[in-house]
N, C-alpha and C. Protein backbone atom coordinates (compact mmCIF):
# COMPACT_ATOMS: atom_id res chain seq x y z
N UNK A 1 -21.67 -4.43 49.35
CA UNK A 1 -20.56 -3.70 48.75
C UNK A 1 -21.07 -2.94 47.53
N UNK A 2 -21.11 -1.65 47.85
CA UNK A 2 -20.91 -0.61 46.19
C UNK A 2 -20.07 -1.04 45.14
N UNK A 3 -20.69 -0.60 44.17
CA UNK A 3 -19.53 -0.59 42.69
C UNK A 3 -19.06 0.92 43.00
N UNK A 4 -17.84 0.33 41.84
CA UNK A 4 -16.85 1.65 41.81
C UNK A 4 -17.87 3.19 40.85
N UNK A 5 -17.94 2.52 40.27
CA UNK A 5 -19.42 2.56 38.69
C UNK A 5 -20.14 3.84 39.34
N UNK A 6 -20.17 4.99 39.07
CA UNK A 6 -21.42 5.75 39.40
C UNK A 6 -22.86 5.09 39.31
N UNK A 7 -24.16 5.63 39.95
CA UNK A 7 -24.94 5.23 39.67
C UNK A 7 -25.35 5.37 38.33
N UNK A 8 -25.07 6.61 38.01
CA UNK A 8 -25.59 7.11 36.48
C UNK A 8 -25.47 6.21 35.50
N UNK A 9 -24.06 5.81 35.60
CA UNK A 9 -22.92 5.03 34.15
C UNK A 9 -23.96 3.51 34.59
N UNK A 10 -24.16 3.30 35.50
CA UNK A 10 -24.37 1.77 35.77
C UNK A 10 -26.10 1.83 35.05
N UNK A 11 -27.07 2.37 35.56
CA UNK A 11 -27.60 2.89 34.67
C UNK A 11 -28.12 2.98 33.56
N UNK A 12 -27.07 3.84 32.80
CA UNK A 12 -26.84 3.83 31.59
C UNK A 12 -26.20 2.64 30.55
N UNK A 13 -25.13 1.85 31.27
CA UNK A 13 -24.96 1.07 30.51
C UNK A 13 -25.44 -0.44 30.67
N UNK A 14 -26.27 -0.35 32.13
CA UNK A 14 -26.73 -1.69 32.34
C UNK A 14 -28.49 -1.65 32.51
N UNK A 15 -28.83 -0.62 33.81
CA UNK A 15 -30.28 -0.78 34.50
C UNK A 15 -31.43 -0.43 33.69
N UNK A 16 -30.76 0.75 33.00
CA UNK A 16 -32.37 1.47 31.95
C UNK A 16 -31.73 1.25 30.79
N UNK A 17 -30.60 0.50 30.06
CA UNK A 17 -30.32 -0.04 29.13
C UNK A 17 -30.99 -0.71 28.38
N UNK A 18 -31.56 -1.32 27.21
CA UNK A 18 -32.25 -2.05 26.72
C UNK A 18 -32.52 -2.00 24.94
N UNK A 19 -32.56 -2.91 24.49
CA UNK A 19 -33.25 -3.12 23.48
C UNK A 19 -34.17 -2.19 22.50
N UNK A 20 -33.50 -1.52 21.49
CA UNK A 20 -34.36 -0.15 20.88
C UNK A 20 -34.73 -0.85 19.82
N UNK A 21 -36.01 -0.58 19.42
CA UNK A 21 -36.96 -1.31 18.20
C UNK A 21 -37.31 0.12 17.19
N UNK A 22 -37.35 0.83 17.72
CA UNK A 22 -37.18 2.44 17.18
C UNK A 22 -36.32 3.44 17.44
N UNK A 23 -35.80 4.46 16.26
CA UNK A 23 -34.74 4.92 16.38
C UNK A 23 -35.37 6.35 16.22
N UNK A 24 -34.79 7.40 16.14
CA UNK A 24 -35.15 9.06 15.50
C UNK A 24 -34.35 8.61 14.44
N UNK A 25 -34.38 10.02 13.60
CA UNK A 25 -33.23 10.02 12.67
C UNK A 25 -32.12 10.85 12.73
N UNK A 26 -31.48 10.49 13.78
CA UNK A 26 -30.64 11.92 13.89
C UNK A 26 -29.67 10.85 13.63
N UNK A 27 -28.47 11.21 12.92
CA UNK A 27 -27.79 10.31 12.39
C UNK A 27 -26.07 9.56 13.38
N UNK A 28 -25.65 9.09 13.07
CA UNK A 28 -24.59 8.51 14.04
C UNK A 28 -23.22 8.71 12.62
N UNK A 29 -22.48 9.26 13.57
CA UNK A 29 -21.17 10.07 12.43
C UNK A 29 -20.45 8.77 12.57
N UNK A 30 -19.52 8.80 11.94
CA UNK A 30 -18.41 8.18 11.84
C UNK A 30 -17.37 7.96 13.19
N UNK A 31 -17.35 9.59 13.70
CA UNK A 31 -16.53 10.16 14.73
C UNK A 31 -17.19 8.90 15.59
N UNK A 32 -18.51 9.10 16.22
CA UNK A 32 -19.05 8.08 17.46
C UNK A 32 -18.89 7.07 16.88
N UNK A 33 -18.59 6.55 16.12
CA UNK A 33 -18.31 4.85 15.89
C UNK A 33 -17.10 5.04 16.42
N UNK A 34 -15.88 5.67 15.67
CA UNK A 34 -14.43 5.38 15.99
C UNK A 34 -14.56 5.56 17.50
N UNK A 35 -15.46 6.73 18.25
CA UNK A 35 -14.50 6.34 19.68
C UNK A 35 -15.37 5.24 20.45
N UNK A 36 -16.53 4.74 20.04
CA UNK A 36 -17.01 3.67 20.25
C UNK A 36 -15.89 2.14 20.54
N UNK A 37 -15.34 2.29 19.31
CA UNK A 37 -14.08 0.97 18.88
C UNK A 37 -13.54 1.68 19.60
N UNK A 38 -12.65 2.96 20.01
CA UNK A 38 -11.45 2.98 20.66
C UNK A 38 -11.45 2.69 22.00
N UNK A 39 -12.97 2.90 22.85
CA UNK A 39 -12.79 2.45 23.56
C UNK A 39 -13.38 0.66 24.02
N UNK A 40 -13.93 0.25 23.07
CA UNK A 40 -14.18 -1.45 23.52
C UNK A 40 -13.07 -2.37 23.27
N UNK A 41 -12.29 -1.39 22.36
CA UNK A 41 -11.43 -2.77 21.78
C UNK A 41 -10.10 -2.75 22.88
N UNK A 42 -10.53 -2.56 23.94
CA UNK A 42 -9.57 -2.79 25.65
C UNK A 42 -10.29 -3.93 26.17
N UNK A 43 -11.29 -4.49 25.53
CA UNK A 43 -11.93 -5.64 25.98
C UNK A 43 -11.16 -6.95 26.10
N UNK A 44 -11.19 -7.89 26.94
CA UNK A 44 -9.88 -8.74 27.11
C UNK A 44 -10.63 -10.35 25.75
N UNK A 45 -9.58 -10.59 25.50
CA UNK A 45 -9.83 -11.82 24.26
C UNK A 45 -8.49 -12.46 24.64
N UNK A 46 -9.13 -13.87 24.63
CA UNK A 46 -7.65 -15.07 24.63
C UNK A 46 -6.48 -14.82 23.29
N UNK A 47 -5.56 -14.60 24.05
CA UNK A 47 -3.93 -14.39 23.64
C UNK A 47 -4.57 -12.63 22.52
N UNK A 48 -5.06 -12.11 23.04
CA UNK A 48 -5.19 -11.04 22.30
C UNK A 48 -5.84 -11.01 21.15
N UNK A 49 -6.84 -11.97 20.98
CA UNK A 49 -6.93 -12.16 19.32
C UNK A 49 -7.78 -11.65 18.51
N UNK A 50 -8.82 -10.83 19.33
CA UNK A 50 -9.50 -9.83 18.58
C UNK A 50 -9.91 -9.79 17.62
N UNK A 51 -10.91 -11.16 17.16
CA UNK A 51 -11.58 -10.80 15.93
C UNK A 51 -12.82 -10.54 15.12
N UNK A 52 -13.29 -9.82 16.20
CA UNK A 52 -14.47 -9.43 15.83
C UNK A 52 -13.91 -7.81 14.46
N UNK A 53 -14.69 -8.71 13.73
CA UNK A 53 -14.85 -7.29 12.41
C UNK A 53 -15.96 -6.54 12.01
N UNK A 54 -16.12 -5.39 12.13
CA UNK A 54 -17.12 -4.82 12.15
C UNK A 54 -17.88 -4.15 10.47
N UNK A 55 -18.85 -4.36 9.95
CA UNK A 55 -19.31 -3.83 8.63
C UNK A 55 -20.09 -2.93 9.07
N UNK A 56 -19.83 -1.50 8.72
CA UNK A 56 -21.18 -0.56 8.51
C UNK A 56 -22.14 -0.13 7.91
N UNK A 57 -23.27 -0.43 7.82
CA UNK A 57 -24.46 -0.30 6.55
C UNK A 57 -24.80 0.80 6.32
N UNK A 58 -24.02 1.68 5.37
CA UNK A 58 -24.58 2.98 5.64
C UNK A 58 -25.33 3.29 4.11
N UNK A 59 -25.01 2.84 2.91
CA UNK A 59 -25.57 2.88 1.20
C UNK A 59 -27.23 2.30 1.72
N UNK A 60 -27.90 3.10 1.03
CA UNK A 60 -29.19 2.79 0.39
C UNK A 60 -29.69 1.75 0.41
N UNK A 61 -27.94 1.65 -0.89
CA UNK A 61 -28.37 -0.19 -1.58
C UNK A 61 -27.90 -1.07 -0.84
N UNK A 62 -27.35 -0.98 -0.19
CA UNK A 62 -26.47 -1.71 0.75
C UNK A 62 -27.64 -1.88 1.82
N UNK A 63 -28.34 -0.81 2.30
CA UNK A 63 -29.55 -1.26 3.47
C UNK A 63 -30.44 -2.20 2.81
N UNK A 64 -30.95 -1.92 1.54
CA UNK A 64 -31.84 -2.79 0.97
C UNK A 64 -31.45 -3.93 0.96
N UNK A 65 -30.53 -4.30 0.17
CA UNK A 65 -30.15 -5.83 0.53
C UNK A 65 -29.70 -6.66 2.05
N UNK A 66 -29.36 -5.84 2.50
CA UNK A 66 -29.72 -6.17 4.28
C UNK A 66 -30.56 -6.99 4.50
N UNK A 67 -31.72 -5.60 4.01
CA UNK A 67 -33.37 -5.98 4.76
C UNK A 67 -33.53 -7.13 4.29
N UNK A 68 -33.23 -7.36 3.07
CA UNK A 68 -34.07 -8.81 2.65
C UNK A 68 -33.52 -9.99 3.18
N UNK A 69 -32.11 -10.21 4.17
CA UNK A 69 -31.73 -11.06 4.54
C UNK A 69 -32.24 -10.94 6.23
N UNK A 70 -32.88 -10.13 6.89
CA UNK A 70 -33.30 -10.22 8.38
C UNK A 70 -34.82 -10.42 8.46
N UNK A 71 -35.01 -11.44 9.31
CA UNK A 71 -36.05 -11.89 9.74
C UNK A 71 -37.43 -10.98 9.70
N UNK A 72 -38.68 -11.01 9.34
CA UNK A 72 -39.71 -10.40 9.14
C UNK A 72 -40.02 -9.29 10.23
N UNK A 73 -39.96 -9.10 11.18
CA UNK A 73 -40.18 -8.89 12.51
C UNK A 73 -38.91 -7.66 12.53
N UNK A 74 -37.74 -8.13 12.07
CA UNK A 74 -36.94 -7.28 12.20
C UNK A 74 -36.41 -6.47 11.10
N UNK A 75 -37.31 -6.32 9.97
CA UNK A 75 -37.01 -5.64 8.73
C UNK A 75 -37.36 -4.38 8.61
N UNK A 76 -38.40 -3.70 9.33
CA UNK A 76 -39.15 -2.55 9.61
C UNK A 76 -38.05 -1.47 10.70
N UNK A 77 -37.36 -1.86 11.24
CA UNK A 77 -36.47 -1.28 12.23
C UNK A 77 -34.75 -1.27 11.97
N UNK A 78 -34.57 -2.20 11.04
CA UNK A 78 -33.70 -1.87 10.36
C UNK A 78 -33.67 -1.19 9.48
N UNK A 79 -34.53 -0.91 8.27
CA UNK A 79 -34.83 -0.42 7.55
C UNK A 79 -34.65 1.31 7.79
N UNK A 80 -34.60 1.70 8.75
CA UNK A 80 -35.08 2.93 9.09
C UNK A 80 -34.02 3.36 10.60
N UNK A 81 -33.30 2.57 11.05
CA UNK A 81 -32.38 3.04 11.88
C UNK A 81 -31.12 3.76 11.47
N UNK A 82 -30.64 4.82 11.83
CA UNK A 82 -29.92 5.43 11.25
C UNK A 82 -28.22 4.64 10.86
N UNK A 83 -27.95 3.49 11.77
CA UNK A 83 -26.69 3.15 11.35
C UNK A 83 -26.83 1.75 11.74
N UNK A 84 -26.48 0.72 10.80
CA UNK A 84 -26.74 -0.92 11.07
C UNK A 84 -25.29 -1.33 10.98
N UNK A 85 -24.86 -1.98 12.10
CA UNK A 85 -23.74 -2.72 12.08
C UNK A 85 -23.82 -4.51 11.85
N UNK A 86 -22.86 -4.93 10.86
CA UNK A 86 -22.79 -6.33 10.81
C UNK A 86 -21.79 -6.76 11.40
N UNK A 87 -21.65 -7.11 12.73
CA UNK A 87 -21.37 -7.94 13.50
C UNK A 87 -20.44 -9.30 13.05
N UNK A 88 -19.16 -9.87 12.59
CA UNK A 88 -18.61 -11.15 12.27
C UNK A 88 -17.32 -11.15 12.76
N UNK A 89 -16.94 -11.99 12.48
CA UNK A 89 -15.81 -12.90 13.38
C UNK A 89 -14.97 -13.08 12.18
N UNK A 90 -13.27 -12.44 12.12
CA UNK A 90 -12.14 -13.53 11.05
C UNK A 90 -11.62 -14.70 12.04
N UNK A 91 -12.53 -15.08 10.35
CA UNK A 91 -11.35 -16.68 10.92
C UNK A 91 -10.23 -16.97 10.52
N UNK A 92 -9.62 -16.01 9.77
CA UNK A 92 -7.91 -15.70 9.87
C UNK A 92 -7.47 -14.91 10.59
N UNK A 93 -8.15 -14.74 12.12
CA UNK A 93 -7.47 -13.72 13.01
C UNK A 93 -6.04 -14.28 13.45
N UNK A 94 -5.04 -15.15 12.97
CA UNK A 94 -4.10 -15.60 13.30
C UNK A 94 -2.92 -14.75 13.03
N UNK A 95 -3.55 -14.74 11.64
CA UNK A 95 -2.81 -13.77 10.88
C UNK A 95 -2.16 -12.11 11.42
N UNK A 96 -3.16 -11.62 12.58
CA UNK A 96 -2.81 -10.31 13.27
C UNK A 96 -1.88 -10.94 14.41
N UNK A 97 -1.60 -12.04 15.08
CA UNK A 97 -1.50 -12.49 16.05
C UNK A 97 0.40 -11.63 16.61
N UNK A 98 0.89 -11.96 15.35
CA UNK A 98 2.70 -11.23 15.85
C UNK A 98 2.84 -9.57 16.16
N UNK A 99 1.00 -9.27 15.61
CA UNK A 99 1.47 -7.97 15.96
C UNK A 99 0.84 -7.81 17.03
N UNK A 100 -0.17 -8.09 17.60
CA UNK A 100 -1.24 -8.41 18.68
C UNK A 100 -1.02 -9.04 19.88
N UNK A 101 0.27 -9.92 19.70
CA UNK A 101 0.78 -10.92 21.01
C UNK A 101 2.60 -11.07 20.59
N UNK A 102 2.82 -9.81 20.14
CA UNK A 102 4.35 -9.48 20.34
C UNK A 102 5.34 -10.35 20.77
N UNK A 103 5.05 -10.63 22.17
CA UNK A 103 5.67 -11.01 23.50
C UNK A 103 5.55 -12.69 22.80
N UNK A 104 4.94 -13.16 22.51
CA UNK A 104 4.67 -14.72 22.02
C UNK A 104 4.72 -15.11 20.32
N UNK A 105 6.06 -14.88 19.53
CA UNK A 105 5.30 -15.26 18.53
C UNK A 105 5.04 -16.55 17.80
N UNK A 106 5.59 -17.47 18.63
CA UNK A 106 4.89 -18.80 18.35
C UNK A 106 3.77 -18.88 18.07
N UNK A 107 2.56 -18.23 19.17
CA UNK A 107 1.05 -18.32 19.44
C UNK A 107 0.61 -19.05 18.19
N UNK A 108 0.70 -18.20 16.80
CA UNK A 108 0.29 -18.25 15.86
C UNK A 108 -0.08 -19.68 15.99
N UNK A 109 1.00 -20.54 15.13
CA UNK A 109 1.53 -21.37 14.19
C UNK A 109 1.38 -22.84 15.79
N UNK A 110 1.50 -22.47 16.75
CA UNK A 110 1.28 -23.32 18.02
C UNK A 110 0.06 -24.03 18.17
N UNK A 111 -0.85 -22.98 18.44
CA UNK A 111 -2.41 -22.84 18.77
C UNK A 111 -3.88 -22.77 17.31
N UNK A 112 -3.27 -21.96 16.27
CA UNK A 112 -4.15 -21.83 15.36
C UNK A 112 -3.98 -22.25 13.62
N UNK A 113 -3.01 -23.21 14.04
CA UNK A 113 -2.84 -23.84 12.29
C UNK A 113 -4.34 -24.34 12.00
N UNK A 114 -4.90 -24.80 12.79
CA UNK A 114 -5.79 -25.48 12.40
C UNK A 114 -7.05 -24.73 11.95
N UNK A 115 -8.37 -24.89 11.23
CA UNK A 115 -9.20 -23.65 10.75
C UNK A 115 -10.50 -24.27 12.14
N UNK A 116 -10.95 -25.36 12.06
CA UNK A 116 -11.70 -25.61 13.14
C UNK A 116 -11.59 -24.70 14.59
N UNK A 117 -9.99 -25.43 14.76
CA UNK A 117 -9.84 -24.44 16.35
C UNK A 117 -10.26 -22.93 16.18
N UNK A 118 -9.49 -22.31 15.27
CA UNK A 118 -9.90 -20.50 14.75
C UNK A 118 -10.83 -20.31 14.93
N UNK A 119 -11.73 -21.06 14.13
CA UNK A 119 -13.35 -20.75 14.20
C UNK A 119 -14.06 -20.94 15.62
N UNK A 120 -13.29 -22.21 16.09
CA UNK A 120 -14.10 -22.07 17.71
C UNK A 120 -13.77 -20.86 18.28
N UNK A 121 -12.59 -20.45 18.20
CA UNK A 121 -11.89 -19.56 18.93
C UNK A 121 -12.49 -17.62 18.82
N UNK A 122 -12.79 -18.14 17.31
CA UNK A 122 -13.03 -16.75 17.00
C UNK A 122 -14.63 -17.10 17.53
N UNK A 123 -15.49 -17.82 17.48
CA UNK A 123 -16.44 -17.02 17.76
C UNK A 123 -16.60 -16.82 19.41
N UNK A 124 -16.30 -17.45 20.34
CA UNK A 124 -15.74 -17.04 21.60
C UNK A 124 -15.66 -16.18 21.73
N UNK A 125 -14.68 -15.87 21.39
CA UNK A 125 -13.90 -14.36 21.51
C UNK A 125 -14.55 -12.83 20.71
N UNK A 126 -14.91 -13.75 19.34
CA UNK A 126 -15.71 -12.37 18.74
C UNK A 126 -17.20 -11.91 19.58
N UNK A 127 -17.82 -13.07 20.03
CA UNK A 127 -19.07 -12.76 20.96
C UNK A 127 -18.87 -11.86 21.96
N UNK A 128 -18.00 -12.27 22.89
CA UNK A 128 -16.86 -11.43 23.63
C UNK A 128 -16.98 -9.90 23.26
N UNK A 129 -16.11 -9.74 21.94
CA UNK A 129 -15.88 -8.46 22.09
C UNK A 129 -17.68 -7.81 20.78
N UNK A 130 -18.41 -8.57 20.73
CA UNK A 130 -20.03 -8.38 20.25
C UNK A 130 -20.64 -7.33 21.75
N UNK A 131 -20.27 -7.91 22.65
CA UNK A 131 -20.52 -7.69 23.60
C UNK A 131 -20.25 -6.31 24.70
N UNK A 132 -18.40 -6.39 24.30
CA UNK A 132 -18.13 -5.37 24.34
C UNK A 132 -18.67 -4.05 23.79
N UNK A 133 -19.03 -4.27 22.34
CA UNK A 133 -19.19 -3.18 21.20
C UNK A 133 -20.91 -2.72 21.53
N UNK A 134 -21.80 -3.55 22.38
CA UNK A 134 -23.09 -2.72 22.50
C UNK A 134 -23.12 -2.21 23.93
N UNK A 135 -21.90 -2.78 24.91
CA UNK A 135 -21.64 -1.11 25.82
C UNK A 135 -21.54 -0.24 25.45
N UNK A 136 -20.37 -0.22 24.67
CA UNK A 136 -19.67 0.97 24.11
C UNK A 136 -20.65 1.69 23.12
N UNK A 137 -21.64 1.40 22.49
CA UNK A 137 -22.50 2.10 21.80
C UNK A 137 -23.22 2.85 23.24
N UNK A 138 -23.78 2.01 24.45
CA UNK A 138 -24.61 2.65 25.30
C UNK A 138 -23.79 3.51 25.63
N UNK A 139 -22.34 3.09 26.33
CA UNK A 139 -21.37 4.84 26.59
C UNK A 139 -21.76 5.69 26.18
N UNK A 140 -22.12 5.68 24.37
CA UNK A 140 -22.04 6.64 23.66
C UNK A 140 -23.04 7.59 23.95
N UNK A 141 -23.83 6.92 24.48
CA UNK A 141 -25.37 7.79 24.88
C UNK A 141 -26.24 7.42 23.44
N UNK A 142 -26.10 6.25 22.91
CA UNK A 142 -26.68 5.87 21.59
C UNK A 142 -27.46 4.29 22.46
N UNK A 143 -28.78 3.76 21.53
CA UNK A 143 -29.11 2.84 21.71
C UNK A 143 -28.45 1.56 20.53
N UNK A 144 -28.89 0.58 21.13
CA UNK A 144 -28.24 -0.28 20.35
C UNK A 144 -29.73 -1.41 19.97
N UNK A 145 -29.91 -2.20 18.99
CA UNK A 145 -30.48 -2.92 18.71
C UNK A 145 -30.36 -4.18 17.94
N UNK A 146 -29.30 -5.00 19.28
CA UNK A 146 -28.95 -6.17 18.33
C UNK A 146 -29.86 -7.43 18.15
N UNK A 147 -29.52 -8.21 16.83
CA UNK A 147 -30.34 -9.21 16.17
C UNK A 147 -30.02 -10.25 15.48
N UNK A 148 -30.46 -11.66 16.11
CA UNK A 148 -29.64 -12.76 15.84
C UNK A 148 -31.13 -13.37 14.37
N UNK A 149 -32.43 -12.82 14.41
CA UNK A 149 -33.45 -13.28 13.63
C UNK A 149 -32.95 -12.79 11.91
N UNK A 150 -31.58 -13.36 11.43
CA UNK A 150 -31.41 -12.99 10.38
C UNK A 150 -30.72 -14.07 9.51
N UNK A 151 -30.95 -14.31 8.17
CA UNK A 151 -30.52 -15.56 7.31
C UNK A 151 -28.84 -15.41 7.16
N UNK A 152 -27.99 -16.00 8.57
CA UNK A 152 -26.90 -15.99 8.18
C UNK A 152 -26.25 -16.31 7.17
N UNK A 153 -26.23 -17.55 6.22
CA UNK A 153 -26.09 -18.16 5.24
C UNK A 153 -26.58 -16.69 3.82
N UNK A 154 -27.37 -16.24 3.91
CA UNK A 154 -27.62 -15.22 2.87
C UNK A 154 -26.73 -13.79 3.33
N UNK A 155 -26.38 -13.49 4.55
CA UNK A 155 -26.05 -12.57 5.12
C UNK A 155 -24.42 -12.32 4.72
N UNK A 156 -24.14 -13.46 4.82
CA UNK A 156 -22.16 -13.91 4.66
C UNK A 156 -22.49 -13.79 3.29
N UNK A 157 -23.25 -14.39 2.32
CA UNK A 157 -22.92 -14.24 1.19
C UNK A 157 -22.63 -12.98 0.64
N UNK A 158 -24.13 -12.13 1.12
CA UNK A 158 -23.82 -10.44 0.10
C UNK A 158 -23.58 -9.98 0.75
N UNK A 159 -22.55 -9.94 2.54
CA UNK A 159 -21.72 -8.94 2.66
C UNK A 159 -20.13 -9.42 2.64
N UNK A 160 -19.85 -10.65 3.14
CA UNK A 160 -18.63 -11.06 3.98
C UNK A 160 -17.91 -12.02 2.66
N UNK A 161 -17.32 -12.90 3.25
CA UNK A 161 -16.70 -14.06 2.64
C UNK A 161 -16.37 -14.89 3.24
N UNK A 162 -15.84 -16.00 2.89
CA UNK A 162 -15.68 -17.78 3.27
C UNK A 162 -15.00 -17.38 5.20
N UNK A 163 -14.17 -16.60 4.87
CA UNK A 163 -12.94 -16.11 5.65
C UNK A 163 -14.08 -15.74 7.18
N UNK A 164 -14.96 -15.01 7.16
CA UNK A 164 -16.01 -14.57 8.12
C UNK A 164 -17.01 -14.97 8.61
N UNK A 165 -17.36 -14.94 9.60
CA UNK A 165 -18.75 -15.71 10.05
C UNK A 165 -19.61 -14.67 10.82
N UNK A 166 -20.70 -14.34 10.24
CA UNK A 166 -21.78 -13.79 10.92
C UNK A 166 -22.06 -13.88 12.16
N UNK A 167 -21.95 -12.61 13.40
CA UNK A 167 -22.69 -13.56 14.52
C UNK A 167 -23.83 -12.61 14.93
N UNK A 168 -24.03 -11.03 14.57
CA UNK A 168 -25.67 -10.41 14.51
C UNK A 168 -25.25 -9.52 13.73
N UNK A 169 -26.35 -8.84 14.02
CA UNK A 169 -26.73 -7.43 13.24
C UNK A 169 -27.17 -6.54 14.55
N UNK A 170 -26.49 -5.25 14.51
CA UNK A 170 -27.13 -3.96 15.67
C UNK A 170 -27.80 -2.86 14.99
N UNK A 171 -29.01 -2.72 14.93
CA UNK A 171 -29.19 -1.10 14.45
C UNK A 171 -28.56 -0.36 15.99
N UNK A 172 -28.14 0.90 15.33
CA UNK A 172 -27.58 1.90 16.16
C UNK A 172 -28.45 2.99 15.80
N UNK A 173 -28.43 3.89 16.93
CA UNK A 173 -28.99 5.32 17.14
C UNK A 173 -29.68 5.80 18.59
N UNK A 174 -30.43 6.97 18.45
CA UNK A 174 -30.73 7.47 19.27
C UNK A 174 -32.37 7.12 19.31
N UNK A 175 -33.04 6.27 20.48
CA UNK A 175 -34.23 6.12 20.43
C UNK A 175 -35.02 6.72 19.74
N UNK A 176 -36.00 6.00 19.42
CA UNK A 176 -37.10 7.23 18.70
C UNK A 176 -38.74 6.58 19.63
N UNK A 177 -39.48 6.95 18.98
CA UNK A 177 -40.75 6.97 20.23
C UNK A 177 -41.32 5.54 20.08
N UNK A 178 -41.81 5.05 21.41
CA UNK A 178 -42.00 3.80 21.91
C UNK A 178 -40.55 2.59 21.59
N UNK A 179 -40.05 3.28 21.79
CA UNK A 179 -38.63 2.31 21.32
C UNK A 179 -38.45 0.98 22.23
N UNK A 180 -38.68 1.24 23.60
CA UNK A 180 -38.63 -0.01 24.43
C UNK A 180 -39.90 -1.33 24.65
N UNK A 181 -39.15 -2.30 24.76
CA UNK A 181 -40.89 -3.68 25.16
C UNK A 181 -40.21 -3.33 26.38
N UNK A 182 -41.13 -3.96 27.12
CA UNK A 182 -41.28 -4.15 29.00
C UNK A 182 -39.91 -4.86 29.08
N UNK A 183 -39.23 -4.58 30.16
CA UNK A 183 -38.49 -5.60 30.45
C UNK A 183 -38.48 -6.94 31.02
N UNK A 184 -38.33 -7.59 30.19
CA UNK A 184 -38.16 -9.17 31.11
C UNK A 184 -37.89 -9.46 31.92
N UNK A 185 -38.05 -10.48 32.37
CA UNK A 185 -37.20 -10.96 34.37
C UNK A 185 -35.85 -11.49 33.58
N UNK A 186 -35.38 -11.52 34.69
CA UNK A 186 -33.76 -11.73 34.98
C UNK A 186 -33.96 -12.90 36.11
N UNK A 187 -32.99 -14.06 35.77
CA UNK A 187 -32.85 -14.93 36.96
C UNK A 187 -31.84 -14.14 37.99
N UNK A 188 -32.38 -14.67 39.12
CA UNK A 188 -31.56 -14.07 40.62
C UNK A 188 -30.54 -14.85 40.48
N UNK A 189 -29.52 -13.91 41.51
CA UNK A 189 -28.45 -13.94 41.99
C UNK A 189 -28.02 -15.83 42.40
N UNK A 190 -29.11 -15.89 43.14
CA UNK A 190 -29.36 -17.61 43.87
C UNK A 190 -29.46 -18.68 43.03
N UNK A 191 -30.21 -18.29 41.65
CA UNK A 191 -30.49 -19.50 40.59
C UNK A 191 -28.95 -19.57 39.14
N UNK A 192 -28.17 -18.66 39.68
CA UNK A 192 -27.23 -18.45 38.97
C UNK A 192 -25.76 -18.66 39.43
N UNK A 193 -25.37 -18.15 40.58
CA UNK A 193 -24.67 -18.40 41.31
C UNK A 193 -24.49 -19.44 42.26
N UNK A 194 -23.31 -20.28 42.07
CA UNK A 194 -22.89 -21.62 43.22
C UNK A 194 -21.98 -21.22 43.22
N UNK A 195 -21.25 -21.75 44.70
CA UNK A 195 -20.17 -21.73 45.23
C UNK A 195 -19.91 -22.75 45.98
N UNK A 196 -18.60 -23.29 45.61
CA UNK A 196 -18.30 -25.02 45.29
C UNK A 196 -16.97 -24.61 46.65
C-alpha cells in the first residue's frame, strides 16, 4: 500500500531528512517560525493540553550564555546556527485547559490538581508536540538540529523557571557545507512490530 504523502514531502520530511551539524547563514525570520507553529500546533496532545513552550535564541548575549550550558561537542554549531530554539514543557499547562478543552471544563481541577501528574503529563505530551515542531521546521524547507547533550539544570536556570522543564535545544536553518554524518541503521519493520 502507497502513502497518501507525495514522494517528495515524504522525502523531505522523513527519507533525506536528518540531523544538520552545519548551518549557512542565511537567517530564519520570524515569519517561518510563526507558520512553522501554525502549522504543528494541529498536532494531537491528551485532552488538548499543549504544552510545549517554545524560547527563541536570537541576542548575542543570549547565544553566549546558551553555549556555555550545551555539551562540548555541541557548542561549535550552536554557536553559529542562525536560529536556536529552547525546547520546554509548562507545568502549569492546566491553567490553558478551559480555553483549550472548552467542551470539558472539569478536565482541569479533575485530572491535574496535582504537580507530579502535570509534569508526567507535560512531558509526554510536550515530547509529542518536540516532535511535531522538527517536522514542521523540515516543511519549512529548513534543517533542524536537535540536542539533548546540554546541562539541563543550568539551562532552566538562565532561561526558564521552576514552572518549566527543559526537554532540548534545535539549532534551525538552512544547511551549510558537510552538514550531514552518515546515516544510521534503523531497526526493521519485523524487530519492531508484533501483532498480538
Amino acid at each position: 500500500m502507497s502513502l497518501v504523502l507525495d514522494a517528495a514531502a515524504q522525502d523531505l520530511l522523513f527519507r533525506e531528512a536528518r540531523t544538520a551539524n552545519t548551518f549557512s547563514d542565511e537567517p530564519v525570520t520570524d515569519e517561518q517560525v510563526q507558520a512553522i507553529y501554525d502549522l504543528v500546533k494541529y498536532g494531537p496532545t491528551a485532552f488538548n493540553q499543549s504544552p510545549l513552550r517554545v524560547t527563541l535564541v536570537r541576542s548575542p548575549e543570549a547565544r553566549e550564555r546558551l553555549v556555555q550550558h550545551m555539551a562540548e561537542g555541541n557548542r561549535p554549531k550552536t554557536a553559529t546556527a542562525p536560529l536556536v530554539a529552547i525546547l520546554s514543557t509548562d507545568n502549569e499547562f492546566h491553567e490553558e485547559l478551559p480555553q483549550l478543552l472548552p467542551h470539558a471544563p472539569g478536565i482541569k481541577d479533575a485530572f491535574f490538581s496535582q504537580r507530579p501528574v502535570r509534569e508526567q503529563a507535560a512531558a509526554l505530551n510536550g515530547s509529542l508536540q518536540a516532535a511535531y515542531f522538527i517536522i514542521g521546521v523540515r516543511a519549512a524547507g529548513l534543517a533542524a538540529g536537535p540536542m539533548t547533550g546540554v546541562d539541563f539544570p543550568g539551562l532552566q536556570k538562565e532561561f526558564l523557571d521552576d514552572d518549566h522543564t527543559p526537554l532540548l535545544v534545535v539549532n534551525i536553518g538552512k544547511p551549510g557545507d558537510d552538514a550531514w554524518f552518515a546515516r544510521s541503521p534503523r531497526l526493521s519493520y519485523d524487530e519492531v512490530v508484533t501483532t498480538v
